[in-house]
PDB file of N, CA and C in Angstrom:
ATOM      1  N   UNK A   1       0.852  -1.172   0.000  1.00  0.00           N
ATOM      2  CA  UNK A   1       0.000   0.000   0.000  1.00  0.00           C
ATOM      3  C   UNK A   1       0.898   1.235   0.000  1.00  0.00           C
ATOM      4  N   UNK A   2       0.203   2.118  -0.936  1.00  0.00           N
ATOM      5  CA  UNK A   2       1.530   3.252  -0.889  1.00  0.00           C
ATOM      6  C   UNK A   2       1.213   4.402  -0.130  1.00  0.00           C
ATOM      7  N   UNK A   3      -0.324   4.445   0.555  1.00  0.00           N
ATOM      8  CA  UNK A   3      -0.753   5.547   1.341  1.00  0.00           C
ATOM      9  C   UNK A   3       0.525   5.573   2.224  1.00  0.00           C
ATOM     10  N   UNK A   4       0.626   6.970   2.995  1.00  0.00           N
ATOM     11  CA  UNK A   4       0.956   7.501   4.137  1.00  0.00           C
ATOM     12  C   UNK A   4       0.191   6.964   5.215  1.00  0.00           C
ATOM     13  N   UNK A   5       0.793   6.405   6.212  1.00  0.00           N
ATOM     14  CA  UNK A   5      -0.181   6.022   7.594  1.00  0.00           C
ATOM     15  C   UNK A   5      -0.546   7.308   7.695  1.00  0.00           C
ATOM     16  N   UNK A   6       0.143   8.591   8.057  1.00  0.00           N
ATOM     17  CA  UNK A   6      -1.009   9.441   8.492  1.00  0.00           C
ATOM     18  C   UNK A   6      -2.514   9.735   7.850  1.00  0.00           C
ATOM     19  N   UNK A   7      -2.015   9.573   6.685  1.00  0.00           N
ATOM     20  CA  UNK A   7      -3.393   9.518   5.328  1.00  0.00           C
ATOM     21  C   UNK A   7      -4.308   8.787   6.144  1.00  0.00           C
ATOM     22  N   UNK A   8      -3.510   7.729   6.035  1.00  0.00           N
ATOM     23  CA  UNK A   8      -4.238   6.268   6.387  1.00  0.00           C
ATOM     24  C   UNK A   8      -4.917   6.622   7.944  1.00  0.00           C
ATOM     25  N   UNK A   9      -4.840   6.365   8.454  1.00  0.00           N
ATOM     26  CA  UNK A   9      -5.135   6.701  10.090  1.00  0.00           C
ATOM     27  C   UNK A   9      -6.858   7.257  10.086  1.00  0.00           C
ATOM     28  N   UNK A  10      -6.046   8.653   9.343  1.00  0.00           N
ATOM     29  CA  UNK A  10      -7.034   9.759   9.135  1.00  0.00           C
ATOM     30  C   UNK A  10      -8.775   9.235   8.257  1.00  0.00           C
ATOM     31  N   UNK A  11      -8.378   8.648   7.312  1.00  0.00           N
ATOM     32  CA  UNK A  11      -9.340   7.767   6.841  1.00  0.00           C
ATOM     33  C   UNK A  11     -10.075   6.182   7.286  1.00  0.00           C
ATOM     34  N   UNK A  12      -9.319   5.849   8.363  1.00  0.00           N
ATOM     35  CA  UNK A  12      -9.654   4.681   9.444  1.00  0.00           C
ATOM     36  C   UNK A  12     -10.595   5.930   9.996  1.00  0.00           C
ATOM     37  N   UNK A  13      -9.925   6.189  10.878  1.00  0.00           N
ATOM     38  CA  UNK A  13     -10.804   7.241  12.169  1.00  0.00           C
ATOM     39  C   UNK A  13     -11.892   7.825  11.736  1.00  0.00           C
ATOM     40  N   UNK A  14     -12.174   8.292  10.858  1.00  0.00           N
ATOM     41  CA  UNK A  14     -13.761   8.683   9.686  1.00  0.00           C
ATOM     42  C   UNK A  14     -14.410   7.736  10.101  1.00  0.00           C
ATOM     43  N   UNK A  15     -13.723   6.458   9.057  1.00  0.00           N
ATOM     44  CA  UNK A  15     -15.052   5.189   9.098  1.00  0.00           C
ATOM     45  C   UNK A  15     -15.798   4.776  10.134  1.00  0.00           C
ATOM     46  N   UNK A  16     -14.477   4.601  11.446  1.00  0.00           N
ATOM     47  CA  UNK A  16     -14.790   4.121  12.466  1.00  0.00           C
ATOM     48  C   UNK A  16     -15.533   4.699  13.292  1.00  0.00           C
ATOM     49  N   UNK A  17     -15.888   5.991  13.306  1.00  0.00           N
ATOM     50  CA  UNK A  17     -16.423   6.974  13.609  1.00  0.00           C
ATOM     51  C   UNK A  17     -17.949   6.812  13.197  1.00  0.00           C
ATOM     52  N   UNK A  18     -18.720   6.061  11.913  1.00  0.00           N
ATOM     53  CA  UNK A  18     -19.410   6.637  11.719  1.00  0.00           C
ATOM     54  C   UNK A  18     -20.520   5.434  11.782  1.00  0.00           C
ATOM     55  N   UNK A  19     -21.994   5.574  11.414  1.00  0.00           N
ATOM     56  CA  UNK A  19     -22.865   4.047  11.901  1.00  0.00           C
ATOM     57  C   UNK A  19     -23.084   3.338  11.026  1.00  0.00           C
ATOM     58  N   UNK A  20     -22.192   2.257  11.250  1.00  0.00           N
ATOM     59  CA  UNK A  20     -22.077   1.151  10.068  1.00  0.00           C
ATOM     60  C   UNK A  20     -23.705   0.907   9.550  1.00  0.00           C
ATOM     61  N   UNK A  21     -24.420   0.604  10.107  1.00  0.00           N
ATOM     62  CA  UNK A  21     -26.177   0.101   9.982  1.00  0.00           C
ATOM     63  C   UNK A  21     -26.023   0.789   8.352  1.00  0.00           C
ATOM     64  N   UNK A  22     -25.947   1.905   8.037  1.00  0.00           N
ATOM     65  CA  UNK A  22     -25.475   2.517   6.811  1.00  0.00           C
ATOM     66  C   UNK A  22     -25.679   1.439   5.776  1.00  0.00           C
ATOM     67  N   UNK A  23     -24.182   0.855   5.967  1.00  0.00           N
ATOM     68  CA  UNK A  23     -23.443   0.462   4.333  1.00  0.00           C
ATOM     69  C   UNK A  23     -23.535  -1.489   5.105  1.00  0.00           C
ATOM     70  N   UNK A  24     -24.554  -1.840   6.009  1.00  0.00           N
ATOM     71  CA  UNK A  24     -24.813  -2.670   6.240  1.00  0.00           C
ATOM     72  C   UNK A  24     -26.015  -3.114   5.469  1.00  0.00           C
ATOM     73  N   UNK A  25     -27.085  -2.345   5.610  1.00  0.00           N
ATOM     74  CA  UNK A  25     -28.122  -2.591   4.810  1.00  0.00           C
ATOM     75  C   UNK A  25     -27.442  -2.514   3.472  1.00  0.00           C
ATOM     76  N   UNK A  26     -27.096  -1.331   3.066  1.00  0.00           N
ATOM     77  CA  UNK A  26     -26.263  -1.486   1.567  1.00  0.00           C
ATOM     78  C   UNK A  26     -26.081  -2.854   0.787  1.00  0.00           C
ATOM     79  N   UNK A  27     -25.094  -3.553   2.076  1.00  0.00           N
ATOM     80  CA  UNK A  27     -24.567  -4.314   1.550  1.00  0.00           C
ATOM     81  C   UNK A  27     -24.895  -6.038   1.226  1.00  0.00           C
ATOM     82  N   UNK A  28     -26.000  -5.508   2.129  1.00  0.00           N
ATOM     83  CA  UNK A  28     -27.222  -6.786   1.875  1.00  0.00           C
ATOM     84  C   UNK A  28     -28.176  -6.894   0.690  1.00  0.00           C
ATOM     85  N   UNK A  29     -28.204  -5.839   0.382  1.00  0.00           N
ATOM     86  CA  UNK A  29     -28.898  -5.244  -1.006  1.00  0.00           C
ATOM     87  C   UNK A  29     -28.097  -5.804  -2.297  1.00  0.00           C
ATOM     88  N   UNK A  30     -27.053  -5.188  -2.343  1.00  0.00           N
ATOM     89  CA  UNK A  30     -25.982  -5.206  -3.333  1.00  0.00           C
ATOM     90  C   UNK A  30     -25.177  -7.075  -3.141  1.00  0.00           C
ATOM     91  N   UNK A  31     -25.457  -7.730  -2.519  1.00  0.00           N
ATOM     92  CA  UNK A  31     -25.144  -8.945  -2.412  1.00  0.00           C
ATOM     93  C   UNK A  31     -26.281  -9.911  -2.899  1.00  0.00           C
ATOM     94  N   UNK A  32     -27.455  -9.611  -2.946  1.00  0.00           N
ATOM     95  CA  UNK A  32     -28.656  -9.891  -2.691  1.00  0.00           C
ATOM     96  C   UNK A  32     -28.624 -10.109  -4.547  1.00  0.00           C
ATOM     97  N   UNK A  33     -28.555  -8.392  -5.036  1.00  0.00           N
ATOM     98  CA  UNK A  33     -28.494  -8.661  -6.125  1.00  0.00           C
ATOM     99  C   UNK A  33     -27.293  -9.458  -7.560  1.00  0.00           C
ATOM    100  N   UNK A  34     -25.809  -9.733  -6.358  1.00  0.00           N
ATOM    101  CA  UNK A  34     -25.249  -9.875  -7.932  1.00  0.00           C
ATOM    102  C   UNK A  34     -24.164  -9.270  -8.401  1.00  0.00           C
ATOM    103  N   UNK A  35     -24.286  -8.118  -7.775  1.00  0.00           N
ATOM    104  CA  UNK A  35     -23.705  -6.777  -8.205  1.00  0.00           C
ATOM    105  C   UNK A  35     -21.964  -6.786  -7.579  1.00  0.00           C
ATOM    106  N   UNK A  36     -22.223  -7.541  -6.525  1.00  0.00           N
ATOM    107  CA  UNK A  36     -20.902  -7.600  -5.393  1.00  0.00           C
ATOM    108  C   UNK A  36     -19.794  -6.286  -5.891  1.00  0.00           C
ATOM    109  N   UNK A  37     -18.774  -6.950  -7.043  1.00  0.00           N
ATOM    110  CA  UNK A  37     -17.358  -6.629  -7.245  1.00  0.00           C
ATOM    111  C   UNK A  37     -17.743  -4.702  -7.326  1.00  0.00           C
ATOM    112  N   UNK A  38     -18.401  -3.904  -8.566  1.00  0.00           N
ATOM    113  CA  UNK A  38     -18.416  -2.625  -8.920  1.00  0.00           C
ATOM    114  C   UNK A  38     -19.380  -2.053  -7.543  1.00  0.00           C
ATOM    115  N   UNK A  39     -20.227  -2.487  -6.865  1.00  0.00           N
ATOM    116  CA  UNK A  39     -20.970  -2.057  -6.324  1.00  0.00           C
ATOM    117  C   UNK A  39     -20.176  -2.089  -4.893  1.00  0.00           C
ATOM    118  N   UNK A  40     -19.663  -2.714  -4.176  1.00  0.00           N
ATOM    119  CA  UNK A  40     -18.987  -2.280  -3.187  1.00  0.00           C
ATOM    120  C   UNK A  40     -17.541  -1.499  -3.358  1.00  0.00           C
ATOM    121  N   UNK A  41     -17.415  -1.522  -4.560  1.00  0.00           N
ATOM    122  CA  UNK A  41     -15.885  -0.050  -4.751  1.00  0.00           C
ATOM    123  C   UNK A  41     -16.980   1.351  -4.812  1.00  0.00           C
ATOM    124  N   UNK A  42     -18.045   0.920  -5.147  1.00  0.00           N
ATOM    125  CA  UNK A  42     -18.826   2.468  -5.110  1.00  0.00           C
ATOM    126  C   UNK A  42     -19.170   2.914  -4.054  1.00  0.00           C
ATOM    127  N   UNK A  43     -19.679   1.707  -2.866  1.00  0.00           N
ATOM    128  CA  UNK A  43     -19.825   2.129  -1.574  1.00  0.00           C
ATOM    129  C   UNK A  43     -18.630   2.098  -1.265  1.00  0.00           C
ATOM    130  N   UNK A  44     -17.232   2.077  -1.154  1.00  0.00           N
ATOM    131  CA  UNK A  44     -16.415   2.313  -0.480  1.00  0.00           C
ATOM    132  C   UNK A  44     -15.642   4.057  -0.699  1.00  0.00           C
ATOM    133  N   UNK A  45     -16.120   4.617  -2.589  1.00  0.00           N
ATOM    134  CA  UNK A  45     -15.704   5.503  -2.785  1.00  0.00           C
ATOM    135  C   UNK A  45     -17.101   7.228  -2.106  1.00  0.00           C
ATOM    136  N   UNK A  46     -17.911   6.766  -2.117  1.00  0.00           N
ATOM    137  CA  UNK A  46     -18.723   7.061  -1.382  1.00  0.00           C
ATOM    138  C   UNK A  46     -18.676   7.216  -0.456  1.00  0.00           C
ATOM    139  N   UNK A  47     -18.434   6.440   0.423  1.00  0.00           N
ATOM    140  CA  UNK A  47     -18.159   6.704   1.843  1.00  0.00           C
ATOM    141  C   UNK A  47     -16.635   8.059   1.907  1.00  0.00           C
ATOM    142  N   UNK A  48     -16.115   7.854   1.031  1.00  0.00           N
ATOM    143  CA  UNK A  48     -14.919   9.125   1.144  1.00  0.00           C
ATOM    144  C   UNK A  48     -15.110  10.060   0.496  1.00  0.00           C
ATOM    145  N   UNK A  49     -15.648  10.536  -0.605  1.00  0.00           N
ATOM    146  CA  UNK A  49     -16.323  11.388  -0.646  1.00  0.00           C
ATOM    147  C   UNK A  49     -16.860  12.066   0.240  1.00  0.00           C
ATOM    148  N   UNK A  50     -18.108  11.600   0.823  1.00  0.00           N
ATOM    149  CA  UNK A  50     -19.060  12.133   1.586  1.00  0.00           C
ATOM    150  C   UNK A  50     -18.725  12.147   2.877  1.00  0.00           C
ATOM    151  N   UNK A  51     -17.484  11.617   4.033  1.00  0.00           N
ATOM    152  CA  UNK A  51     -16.830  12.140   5.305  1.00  0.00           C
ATOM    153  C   UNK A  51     -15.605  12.455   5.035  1.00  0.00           C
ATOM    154  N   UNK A  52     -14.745  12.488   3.842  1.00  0.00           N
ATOM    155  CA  UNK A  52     -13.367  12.437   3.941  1.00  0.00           C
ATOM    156  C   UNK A  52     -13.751  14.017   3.280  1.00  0.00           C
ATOM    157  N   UNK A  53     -14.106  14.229   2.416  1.00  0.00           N
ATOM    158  CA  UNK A  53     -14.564  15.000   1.228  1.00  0.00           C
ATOM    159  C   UNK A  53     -13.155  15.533   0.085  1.00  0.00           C
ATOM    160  N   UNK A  54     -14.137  16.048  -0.769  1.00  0.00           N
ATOM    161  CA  UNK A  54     -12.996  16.352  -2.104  1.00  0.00           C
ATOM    162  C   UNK A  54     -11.752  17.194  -1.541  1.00  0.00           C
ATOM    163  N   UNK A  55     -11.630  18.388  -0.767  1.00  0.00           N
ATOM    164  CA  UNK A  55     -10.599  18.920  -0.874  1.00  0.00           C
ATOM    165  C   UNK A  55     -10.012  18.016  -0.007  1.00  0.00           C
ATOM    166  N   UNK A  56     -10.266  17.150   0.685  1.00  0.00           N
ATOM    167  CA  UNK A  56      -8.775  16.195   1.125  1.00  0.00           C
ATOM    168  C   UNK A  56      -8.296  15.780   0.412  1.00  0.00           C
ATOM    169  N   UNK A  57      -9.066  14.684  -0.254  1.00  0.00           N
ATOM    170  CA  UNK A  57      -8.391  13.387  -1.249  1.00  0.00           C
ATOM    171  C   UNK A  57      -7.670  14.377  -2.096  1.00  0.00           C
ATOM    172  N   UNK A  58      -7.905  15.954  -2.604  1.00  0.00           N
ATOM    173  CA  UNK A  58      -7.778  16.493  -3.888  1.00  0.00           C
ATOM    174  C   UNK A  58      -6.341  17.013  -3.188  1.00  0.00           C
ATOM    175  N   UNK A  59      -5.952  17.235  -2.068  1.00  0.00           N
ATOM    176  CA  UNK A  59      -4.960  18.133  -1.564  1.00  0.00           C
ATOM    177  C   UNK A  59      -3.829  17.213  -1.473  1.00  0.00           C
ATOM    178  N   UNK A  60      -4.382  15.879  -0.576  1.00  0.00           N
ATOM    179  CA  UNK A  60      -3.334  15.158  -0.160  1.00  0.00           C
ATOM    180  C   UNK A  60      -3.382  13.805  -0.394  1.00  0.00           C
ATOM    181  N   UNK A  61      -4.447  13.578  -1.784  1.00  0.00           N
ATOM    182  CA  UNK A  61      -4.332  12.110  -1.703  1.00  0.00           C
ATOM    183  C   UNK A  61      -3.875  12.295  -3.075  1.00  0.00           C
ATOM    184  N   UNK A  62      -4.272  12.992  -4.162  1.00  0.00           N
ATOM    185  CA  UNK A  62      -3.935  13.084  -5.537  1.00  0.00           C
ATOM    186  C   UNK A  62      -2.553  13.300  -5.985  1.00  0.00           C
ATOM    187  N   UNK A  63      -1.940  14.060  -4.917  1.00  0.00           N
ATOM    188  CA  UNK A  63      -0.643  14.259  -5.318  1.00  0.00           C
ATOM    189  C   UNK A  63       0.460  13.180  -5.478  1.00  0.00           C
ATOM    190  N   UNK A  64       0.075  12.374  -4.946  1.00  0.00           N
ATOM    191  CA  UNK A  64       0.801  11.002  -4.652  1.00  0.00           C
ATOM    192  C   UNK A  64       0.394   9.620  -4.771  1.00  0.00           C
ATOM    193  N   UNK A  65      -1.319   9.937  -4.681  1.00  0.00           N
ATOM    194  CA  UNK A  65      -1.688   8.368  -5.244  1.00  0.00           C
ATOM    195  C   UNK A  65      -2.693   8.487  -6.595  1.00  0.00           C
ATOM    196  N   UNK A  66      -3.122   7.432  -6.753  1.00  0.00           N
ATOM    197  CA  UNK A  66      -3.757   6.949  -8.065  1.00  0.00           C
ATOM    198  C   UNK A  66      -5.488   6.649  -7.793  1.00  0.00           C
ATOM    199  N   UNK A  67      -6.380   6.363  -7.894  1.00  0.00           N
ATOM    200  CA  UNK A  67      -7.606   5.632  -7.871  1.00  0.00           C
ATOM    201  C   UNK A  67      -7.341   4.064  -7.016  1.00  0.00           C
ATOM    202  N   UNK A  68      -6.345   3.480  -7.708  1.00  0.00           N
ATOM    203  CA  UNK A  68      -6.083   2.246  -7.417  1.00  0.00           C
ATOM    204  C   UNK A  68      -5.296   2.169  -5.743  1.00  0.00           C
ATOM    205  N   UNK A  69      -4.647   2.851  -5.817  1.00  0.00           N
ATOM    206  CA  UNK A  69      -4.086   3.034  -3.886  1.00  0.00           C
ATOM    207  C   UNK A  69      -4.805   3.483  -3.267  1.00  0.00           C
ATOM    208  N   UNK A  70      -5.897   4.196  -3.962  1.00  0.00           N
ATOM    209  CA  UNK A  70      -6.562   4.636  -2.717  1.00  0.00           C
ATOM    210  C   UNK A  70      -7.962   3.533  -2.317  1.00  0.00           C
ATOM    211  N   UNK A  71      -7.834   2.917  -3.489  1.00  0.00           N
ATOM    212  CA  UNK A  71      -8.718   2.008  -3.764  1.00  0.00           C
ATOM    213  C   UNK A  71      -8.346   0.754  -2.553  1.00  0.00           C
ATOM    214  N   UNK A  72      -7.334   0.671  -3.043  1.00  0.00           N
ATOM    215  CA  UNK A  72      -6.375  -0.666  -1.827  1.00  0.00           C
ATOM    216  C   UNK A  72      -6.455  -0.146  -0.517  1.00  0.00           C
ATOM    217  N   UNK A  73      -6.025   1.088   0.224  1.00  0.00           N
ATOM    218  CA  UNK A  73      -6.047   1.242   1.608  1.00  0.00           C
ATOM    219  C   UNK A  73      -7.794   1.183   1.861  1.00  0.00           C
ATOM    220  N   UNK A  74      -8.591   1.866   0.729  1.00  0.00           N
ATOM    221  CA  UNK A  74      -9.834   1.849   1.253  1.00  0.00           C
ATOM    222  C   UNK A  74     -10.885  -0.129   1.468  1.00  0.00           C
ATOM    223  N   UNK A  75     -10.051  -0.688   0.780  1.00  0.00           N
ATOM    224  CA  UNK A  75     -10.642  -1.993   0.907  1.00  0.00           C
ATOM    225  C   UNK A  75      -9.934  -2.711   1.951  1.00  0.00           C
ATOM    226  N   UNK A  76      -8.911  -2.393   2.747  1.00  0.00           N
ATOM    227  CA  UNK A  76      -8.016  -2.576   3.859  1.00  0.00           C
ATOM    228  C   UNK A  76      -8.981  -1.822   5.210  1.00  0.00           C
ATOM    229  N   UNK A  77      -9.385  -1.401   5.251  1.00  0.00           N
ATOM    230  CA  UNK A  77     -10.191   0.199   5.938  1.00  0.00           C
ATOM    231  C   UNK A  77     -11.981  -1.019   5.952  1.00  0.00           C
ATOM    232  N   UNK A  78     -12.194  -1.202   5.219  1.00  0.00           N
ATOM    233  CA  UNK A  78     -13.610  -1.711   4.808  1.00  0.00           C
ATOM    234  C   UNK A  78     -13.624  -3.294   5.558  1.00  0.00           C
ATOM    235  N   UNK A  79     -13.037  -4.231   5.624  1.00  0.00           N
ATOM    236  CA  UNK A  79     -13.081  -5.629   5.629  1.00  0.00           C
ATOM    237  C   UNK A  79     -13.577  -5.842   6.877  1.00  0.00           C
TER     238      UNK A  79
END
């Protein structure tokens, strides 16, 4: 993983922070149907978006990572 632990940390402490019941039902839905693989990278990019928000990822995640690393710490973060 090529995040920064502090990155990293910072985007643990969000998740953990917030009420899974959320992306629980989600994910009963999206299993239910089929969808598994594209549909839980959307709830995972979603979820950072919407508590991490754009000017983070845009300040301090873009400069140094890709879609795909952020993709990896966020499915590390999720399990």
């Amino acid at each position: 993983m090529k995040m920064i632990r502090e990155h990293y940390l910072h985007i643990k402490e969000a998740y953990e922070k917030i009420d899974k019941s959320i992306f629980t039902e989600n994910l009963k839905a999206i299993k239910k149907e089929g969808k598994a693989k594209d549909s839980l990278m959307r709830l995972r990019w979603d979820f950072i978006y919407i508590y991490i928000g754009c000017e983070y990822i845009c300040k301090y995640l873009y400069p140094y990572l890709n879609d795909t690393h952020i993709d990896t710490a966020l499915r590390r973060i999720f399990k």
